[in-house]
Structure formats: C-alpha cells, structure tokens
Protein backbone atom coordinates (compact mmCIF):
# COMPACT_ATOMS: atom_id res chain seq x y z
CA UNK A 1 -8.86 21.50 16.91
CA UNK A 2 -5.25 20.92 16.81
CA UNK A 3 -3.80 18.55 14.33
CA UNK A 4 -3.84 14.81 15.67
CA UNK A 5 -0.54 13.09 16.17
CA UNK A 6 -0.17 10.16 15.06
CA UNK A 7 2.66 8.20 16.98
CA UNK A 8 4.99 4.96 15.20
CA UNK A 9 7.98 2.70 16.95
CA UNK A 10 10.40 4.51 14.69
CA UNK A 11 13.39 2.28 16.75
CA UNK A 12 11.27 -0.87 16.01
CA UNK A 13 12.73 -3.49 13.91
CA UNK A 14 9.05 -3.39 11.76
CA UNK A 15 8.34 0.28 10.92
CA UNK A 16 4.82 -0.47 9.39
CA UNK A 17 1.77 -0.38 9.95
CA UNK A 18 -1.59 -1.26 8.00
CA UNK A 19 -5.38 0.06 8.85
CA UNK A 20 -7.11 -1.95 6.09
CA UNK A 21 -10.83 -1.17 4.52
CA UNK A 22 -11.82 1.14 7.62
CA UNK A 23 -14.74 3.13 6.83
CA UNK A 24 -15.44 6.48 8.34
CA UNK A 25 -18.16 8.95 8.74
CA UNK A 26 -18.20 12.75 9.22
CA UNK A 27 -19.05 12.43 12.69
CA UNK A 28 -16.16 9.67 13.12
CA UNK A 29 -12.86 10.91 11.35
CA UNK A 30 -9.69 11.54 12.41
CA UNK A 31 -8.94 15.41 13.20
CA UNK A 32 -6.35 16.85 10.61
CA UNK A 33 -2.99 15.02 11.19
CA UNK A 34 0.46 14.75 10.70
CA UNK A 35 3.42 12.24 11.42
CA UNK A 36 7.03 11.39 10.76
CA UNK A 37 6.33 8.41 8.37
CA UNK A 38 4.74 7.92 4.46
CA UNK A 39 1.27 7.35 4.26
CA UNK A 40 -0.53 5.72 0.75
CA UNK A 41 -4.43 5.97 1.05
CA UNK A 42 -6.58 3.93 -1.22
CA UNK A 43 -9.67 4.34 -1.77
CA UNK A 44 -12.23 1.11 -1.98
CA UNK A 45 -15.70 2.64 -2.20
CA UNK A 46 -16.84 5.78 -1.35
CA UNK A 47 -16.75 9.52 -1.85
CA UNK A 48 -15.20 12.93 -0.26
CA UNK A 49 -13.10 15.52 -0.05
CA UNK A 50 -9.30 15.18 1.42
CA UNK A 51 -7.06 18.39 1.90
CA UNK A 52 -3.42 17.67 1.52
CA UNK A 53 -0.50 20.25 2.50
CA UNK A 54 -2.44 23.12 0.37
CA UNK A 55 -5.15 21.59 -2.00
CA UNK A 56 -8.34 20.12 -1.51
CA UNK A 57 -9.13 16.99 -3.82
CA UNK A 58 -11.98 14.95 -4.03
CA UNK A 59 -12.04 11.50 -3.00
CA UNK A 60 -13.53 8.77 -5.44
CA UNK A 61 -12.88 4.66 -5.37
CA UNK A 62 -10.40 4.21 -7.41
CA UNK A 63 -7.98 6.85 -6.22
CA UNK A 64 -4.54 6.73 -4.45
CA UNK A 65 -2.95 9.22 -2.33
CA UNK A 66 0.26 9.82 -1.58
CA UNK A 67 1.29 11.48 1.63
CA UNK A 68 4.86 12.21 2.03
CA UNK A 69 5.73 12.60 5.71
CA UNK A 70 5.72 15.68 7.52
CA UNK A 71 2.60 16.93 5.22
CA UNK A 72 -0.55 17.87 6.87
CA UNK A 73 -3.50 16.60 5.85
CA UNK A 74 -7.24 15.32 6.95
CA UNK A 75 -9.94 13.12 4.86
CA UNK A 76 -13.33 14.68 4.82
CA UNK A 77 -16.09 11.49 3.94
CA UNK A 78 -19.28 11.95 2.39
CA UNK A 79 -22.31 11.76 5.34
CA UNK A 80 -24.20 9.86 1.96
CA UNK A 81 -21.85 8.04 1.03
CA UNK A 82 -19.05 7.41 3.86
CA UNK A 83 -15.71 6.20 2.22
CA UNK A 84 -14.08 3.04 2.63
CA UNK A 85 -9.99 3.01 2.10
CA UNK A 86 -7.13 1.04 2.93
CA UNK A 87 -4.04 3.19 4.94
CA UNK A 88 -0.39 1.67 4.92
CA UNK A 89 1.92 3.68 7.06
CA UNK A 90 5.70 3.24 7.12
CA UNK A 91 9.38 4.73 7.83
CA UNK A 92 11.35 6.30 4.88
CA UNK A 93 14.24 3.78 6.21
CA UNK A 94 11.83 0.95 5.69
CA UNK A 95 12.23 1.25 1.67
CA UNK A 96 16.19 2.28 1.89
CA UNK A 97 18.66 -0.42 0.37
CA UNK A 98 21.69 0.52 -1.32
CA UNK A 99 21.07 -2.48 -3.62
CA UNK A 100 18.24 -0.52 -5.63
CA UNK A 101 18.53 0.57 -8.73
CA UNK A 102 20.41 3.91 -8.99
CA UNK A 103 17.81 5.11 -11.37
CA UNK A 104 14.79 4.16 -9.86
CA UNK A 105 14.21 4.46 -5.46
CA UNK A 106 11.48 3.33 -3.58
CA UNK A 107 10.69 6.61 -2.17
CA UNK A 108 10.51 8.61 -5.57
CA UNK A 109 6.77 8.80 -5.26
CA UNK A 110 6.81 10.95 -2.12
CA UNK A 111 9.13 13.28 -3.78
CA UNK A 112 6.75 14.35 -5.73
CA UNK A 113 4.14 17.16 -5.06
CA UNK A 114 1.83 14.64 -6.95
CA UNK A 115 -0.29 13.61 -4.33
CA UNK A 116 -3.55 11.58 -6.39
CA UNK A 117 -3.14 8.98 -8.70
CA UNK A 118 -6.08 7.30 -10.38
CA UNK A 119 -5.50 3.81 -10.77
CA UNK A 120 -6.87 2.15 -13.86
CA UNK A 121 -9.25 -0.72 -13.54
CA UNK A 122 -6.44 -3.38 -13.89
CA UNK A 123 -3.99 -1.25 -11.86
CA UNK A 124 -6.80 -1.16 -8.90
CA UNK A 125 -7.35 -5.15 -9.14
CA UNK A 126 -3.67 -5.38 -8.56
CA UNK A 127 -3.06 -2.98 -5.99
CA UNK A 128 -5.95 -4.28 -4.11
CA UNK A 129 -5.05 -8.02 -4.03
CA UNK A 130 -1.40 -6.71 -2.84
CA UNK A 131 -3.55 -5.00 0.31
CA UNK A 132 -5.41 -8.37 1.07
CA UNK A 133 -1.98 -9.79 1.00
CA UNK A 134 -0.41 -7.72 3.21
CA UNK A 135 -3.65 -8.06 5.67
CA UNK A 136 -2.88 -11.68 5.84
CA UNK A 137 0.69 -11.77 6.31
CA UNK A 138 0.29 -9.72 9.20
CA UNK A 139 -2.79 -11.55 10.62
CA UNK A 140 -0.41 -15.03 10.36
CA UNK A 141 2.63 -13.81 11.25
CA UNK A 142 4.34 -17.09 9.72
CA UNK A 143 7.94 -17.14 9.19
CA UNK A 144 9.28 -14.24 6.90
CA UNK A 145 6.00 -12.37 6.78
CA UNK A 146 8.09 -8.83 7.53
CA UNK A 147 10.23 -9.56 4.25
CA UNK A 148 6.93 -10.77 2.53
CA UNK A 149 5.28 -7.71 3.49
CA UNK A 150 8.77 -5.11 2.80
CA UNK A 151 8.10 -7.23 -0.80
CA UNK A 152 4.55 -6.46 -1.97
CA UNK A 153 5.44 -2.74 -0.54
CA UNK A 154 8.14 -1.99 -2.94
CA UNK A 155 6.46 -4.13 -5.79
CA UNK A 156 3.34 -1.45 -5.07
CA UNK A 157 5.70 1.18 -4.96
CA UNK A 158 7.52 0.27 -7.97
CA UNK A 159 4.21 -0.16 -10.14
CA UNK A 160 3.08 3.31 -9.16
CA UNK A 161 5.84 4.96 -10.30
CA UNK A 162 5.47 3.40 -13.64
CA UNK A 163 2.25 4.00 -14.30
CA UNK A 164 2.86 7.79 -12.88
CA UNK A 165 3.37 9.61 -16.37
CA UNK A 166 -0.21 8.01 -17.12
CA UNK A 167 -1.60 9.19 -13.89
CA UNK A 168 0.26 12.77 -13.42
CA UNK A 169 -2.08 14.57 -16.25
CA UNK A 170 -5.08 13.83 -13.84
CA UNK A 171 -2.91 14.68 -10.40
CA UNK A 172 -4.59 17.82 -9.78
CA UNK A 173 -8.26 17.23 -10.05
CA UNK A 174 -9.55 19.25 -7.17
CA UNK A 175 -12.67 20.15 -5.74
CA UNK A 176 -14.43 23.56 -6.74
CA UNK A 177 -13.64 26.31 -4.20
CA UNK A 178 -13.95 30.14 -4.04
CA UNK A 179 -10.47 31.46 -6.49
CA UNK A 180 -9.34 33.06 -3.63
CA UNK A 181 -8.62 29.94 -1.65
CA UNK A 182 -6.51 28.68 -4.06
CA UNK A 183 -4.62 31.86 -4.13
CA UNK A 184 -4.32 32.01 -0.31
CA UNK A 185 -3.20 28.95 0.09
CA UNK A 186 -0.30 29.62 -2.77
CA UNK A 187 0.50 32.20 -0.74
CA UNK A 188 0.82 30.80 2.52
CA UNK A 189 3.35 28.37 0.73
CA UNK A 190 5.38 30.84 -0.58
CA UNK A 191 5.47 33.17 2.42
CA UNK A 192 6.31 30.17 4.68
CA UNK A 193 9.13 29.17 2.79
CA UNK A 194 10.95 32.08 3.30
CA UNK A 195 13.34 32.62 6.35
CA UNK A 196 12.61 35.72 7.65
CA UNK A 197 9.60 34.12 9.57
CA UNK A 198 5.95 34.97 8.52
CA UNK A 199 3.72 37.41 10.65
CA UNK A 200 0.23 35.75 9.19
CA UNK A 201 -2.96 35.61 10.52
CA UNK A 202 -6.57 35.10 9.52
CA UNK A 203 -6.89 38.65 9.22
CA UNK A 204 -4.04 39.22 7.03
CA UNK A 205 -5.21 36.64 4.91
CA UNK A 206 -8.91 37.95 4.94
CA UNK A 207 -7.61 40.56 4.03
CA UNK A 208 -5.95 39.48 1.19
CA UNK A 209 -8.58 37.67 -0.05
CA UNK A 210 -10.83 40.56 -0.06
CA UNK A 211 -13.71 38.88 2.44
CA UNK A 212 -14.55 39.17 6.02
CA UNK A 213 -12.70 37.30 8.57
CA UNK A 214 -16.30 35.43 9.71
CA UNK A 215 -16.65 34.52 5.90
CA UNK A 216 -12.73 33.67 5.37
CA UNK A 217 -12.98 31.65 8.41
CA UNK A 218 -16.36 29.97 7.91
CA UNK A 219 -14.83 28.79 3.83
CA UNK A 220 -11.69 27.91 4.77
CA UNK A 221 -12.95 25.07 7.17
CA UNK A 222 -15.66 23.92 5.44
CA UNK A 223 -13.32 23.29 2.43
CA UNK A 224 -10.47 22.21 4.15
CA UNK A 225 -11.58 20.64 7.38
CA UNK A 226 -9.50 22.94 9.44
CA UNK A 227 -9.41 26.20 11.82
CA UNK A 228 -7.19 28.93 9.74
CA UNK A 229 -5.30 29.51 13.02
CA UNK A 230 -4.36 25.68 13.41
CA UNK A 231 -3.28 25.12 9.99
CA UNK A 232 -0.64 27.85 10.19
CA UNK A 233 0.84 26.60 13.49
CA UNK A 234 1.37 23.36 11.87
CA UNK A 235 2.93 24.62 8.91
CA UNK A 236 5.32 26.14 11.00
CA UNK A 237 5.44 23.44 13.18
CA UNK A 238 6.61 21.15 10.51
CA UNK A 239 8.77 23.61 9.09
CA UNK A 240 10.63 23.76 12.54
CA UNK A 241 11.02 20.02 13.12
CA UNK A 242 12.75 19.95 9.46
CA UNK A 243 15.07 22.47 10.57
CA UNK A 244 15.96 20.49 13.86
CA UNK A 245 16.45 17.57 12.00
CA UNK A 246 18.79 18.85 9.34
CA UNK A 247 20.43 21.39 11.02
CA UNK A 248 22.70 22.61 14.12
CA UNK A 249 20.79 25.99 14.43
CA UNK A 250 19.85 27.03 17.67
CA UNK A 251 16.78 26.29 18.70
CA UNK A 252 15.51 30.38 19.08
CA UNK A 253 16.29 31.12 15.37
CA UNK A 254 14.42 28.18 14.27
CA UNK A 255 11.52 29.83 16.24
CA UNK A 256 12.05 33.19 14.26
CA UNK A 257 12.52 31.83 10.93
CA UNK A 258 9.50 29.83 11.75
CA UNK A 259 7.14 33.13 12.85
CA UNK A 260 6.81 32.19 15.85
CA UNK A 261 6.76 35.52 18.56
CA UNK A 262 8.74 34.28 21.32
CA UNK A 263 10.39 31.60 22.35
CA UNK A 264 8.38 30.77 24.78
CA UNK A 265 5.62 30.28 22.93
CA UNK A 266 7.30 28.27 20.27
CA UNK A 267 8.09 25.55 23.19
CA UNK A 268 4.74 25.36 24.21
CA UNK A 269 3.67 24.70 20.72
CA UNK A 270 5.81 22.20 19.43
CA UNK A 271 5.30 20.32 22.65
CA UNK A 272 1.51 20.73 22.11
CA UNK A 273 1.64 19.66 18.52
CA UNK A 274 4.47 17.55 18.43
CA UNK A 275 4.15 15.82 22.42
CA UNK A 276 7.59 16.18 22.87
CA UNK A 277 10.08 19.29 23.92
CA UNK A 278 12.12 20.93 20.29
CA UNK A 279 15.91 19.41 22.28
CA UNK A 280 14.15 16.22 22.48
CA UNK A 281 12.79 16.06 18.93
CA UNK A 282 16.53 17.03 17.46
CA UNK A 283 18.24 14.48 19.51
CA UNK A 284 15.66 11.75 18.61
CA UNK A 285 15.76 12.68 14.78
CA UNK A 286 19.76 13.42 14.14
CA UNK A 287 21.93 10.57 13.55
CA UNK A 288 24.99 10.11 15.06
C-alpha cells in the first residue's frame, strides 16, 4: 500500500485545516501518509501504536505529536480500545511573521526530532479547550475567525515549546520491538542521507538484521504499519522533493542521489506518490 497523499490549498489565503475528536479503528485508518504541511496530533482517549519517520511510539490520551512536514508517518489504533484525537494541519508560512521574537519562532517545535510530548494534566485541560475553540471559530465563521484561529495556534505553539524541556526526557518512549528494528531503521537513516544514492532492499536489510526476508517482512509491518518496499520509496521520495525544492540540480541526479535505478522509473514514482510530475513539483515549490 503506497503512502496516502494528503492534498492542502497551499495558494489559499487560509492554509489550515482541523479534523477534530475523529475516532478510528484498525479496519478504518488512514494508510501511511505524508504531505507538505505540519501536522500536531492529540490524543483524547484511546490507545495505539504510531510510527513516525523511523520510530514506533505508543499512543496514550494525553500525548501530543508533532509531525514536521515531509515526515512519513501512519497511526496504528487499538481494535480494544480505538483512539480518539484531534489533527490540526497547516502551512509553515501560516506561523511566519517577521514580528516574532528573534529568540523564540513558531515553528521551533517541528525542528526538532522530538516528535511526543506528554502533556501534564493542566497542560491537556488547556490545550484541549484551545481545540474546542478552534472547532467553533471555524463552525461560525464570524468576522476575524482566521486571525482568531492563527491566535490560539501560535498561543498552542508557544506553550509547547515551554513546557518542552519538561516533556523532552519522556520524548522517546517507544513501543517494545525486536533490537534489530531499531538498528535497521538507524540505518536506513544514515544510508539515505548520504548522496551517493542507496541500493537497499528488503533483502539487504534482512540480511543485515540476521532474519529471513518472510520474518523481516512479516515484523517490520506489524510494528510499523508498512510494506518494507513502500517505506523506502517514500524516503526517497521525500528526499527528492527536498532537493527540487532547494535546489537547481537536474532532475536525473536527484534520481541518483536518491537510489533510484533509472530515470524512468523515478518519474513514475514521484508521480505515483506525489500525483504530480518532479518539473511540476519544483516549479510549484520554488519561489520566485
């Protein structure tokens, strides 16, 4: 299953969007996904497992995620005990003023390779009446509910980061796995950001890891959600649309340094993955 794409009006004048107290089963989530804009994820009630970029974490109420954009990731919910949460999507230029504070920017939390925080009981009262808030003010619409809503955002924002020396001890409480899944996945990372282009595959990795394919294969989803194949082309997917976005390469070196074969299959893929051709992507995503 390839990653779901989530699309946004990135031109619109209200880059936000809000999918409040959804609850969803095993047999009803969302495929593994990615998408140009920051996602928080809160969680109301509930419990689960959610993989993010390279490490699976369990889900509990209480708990905040952090997704910066461009980072794969899919929610796995408990068939028991199904979790509710609270998703607020929105553009990095949506938080951008040059009035901020030069010390302190709205987007510092999704610089981070934090991706949990675990609110504290007064923290979560707070956080949640600025969700029920935002609900409203979209569900109105009266005049000024985009700057109301652009408010409570940052204010959220703003109290996360403070609280984030509190919450940055217990950042990496993950679910139990085999030790060599934590080690492949380290290495995936690290191989990936190199430019020469990676030549992985699940039997490399299998191999790595000391198991059988069947067995690598058959872990690897159950603790992450996703096919081993599918999570490297999106790596490398995201990889490339960085790389079109920030620089003037040409388009068949980004495919190399991404490990893709050929050029024509790096085409196909992005368009699969991405629904658009790699020209179109760059032109969309450079200013100027």
């Amino acid at each position: 299953m390839k990653p779901l794409r989530k699309s946004f009006d990135a031109t619109g004048l209200f880059p936000f969007a809000l999918n409040y107290r959804d609850t969803k089963t095993p047999q009803f989530e969302l495929p593994d996904h990615v998408h140009d804009w920051h996602e928080l994820v809160y969680v109301h009630s509930g419990r689960g497992t959610f993989f993010i970029q390279h490490t699976v974490y369990e889900m509990k109420a209480g708990d905040l995620f952090v997704i910066p954009s461009n980072t794969i990731h899919r929610a796995m919910p408990d068939s028991e005990e199904p979790v509710t949460s609270t998703a607020i999507f929105f553009s990095s230029t949506f938080i951008k003023s040059p009035a901020f504070d030069e010390h302190w920017q709205p987007d510092q939390l999704f610089q981070s390779d934090n991706y949990l925080y675990e609110l504290a009981e007064d923290d979560r009262a707070q956080f949640e009446h600025s969700l029920s808030s935002m609900k409203q003010e979209l569900e109105r619409q009266q005049d000024g509910f985009r700057t109301a809503i652009w408010l409570k955002l940052l204010s959220v924002l703003h109290h996360t980061c403070r609280s984030q020396a509190i919450n940055r001890s217990k950042a990496l409480r993950s679910s139990g796995g085999p030790d060599w899944l934590d080690t492949i996945l380290a290495y995936v990372e690290a191989e990936q950001s190199k430019n020469g282009g990676d030549k992985l595959s699940l039997s490399t990795l299998a191999k790595i890891a000391n198991v059988s394919a069947a067995h690598f294969s058959r872990v690897f989803r159950q603790k992450t959600g996703m096919n081993v194949t599918d999570y490297l082309t999106t790596r490398r997917i995201i990889k490339a649309k960085q790389l079109l976005a920030t620089t003037d390469d040409k388009v068949s070196w980004i495919a190399t340094v991404c490990g893709f074969d050929s050029l024509t299959y790096f085409h196909r893929s992005f368009k699969k993955y991405v629904g658009m051709s790699p020209a179109k992507y760059r032109s969309s995503h450079t200013a100027g």
